[in-house]
C-alpha atoms as a PDB file:
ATOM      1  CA  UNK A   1    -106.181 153.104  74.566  1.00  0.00           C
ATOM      2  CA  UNK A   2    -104.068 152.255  77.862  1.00  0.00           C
ATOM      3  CA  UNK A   3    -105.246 149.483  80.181  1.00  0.00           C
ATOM      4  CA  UNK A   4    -103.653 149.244  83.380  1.00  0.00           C
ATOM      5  CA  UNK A   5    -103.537 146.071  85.256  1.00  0.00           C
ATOM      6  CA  UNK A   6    -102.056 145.236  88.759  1.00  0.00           C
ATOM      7  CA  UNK A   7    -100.622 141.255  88.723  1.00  0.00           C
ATOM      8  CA  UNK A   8    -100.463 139.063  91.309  1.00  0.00           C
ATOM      9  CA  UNK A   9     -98.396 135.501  91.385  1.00  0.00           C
ATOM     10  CA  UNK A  10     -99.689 135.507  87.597  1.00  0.00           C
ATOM     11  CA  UNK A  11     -98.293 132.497  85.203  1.00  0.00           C
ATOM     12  CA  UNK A  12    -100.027 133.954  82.468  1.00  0.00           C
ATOM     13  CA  UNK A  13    -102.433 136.945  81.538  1.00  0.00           C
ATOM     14  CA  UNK A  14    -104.218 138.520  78.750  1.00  0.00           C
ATOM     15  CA  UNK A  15    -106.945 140.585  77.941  1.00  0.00           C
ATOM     16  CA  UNK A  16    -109.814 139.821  75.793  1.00  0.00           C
ATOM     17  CA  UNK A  17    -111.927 142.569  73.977  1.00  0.00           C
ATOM     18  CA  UNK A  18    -115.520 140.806  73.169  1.00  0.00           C
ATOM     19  CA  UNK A  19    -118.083 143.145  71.174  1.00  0.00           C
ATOM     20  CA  UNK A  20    -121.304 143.529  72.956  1.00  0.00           C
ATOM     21  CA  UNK A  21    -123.057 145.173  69.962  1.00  0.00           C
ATOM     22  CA  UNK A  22    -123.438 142.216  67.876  1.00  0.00           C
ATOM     23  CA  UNK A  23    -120.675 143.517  65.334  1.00  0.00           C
ATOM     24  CA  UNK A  24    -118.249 140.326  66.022  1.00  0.00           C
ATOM     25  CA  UNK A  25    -115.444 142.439  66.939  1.00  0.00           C
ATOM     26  CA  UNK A  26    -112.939 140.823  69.280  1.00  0.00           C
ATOM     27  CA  UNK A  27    -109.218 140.538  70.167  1.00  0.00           C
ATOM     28  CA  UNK A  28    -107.247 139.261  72.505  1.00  0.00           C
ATOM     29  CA  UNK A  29    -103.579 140.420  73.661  1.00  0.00           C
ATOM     30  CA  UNK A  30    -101.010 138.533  76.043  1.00  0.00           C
ATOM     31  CA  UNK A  31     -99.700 141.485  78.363  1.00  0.00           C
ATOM     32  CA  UNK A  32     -96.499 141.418  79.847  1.00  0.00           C
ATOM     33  CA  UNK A  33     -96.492 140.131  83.505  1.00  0.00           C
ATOM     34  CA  UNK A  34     -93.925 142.498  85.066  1.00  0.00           C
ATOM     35  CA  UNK A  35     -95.564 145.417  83.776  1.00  0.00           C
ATOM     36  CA  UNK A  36     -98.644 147.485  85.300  1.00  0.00           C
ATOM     37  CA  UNK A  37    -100.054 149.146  81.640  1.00  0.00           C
ATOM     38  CA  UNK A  38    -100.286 148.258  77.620  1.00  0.00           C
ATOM     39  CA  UNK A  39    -101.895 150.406  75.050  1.00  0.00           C
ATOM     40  CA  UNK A  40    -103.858 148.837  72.359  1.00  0.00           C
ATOM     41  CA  UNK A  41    -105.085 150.099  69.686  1.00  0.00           C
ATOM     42  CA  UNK A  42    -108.893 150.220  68.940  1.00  0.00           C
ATOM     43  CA  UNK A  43    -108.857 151.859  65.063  1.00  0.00           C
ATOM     44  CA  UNK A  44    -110.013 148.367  63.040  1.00  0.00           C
ATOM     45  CA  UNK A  45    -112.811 148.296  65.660  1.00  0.00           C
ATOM     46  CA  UNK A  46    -116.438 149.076  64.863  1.00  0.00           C
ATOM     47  CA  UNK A  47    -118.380 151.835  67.062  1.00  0.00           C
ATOM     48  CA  UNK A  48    -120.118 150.308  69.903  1.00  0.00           C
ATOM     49  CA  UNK A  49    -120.137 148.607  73.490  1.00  0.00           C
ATOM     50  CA  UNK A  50    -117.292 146.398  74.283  1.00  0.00           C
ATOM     51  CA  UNK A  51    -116.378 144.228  77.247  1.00  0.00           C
ATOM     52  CA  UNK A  52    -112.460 144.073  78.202  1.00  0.00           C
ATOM     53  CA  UNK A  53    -111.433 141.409  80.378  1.00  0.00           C
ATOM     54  CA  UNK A  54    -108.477 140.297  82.143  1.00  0.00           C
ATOM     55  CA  UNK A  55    -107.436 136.958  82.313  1.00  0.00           C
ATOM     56  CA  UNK A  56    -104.991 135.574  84.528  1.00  0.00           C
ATOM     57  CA  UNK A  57    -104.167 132.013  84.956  1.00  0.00           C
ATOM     58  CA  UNK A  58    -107.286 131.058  83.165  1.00  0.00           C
ATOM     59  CA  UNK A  59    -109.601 133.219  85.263  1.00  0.00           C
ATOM     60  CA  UNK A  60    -111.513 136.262  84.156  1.00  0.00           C
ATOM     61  CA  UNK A  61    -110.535 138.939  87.822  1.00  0.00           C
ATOM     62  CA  UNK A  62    -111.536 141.835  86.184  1.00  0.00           C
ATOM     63  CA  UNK A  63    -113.617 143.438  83.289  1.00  0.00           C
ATOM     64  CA  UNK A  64    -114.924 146.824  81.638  1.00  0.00           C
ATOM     65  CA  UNK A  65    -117.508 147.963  79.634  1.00  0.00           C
ATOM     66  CA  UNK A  66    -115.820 150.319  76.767  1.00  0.00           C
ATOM     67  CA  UNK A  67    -117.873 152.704  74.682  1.00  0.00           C
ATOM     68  CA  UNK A  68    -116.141 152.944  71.136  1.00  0.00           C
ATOM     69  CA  UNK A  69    -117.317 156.142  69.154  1.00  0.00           C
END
C-alpha cells in the first residue's frame, strides 16, 4: 500500500498502523522527511479496520481509516 504524506518543518515523522478490530495488529514506520510517499506492506496483517496515522514531531496531523480484506 502507498501512503503519501506532504511535510512541513518536520524533525521527525512516522506513521502508526493501530488495529481497530480488536486483532492487536499494529506497526509503526519512520518515513523519510524529504520524500512525499512510502509503500508498506500490509500481508502479516489480519483482515479488518485499521487506523493510519501520521506523526510528526510528536503530534498525530493526520489519520485514515483502512479496510484490510
Amino acid at each position: 500500500m502507498n501512503v503519501n504524506y506532504n511535510l512541513v518543518e518536520a524533525n521527525s515523522a512516522s506513521l502508526i498502523i493501530v488495529s481497530q478490530s480488536g486483532n492487536n495488529s499494529t506497526g509503526t514506520y519512520n518515513v523519510d522527511l524529504n520524500a512525499t510517499q512510502t509503500t508498506i506492506n500490509l500481508i502479516n496483517y489480519l483482515p479488518g479496520l485499521y487506523t493510519i496515522a501520521l506523526i510528526v514531531n510528536g503530534e498525530v496531523v493526520d489519520s485514515e481509516t483502512l479496510i484490510k480484506q
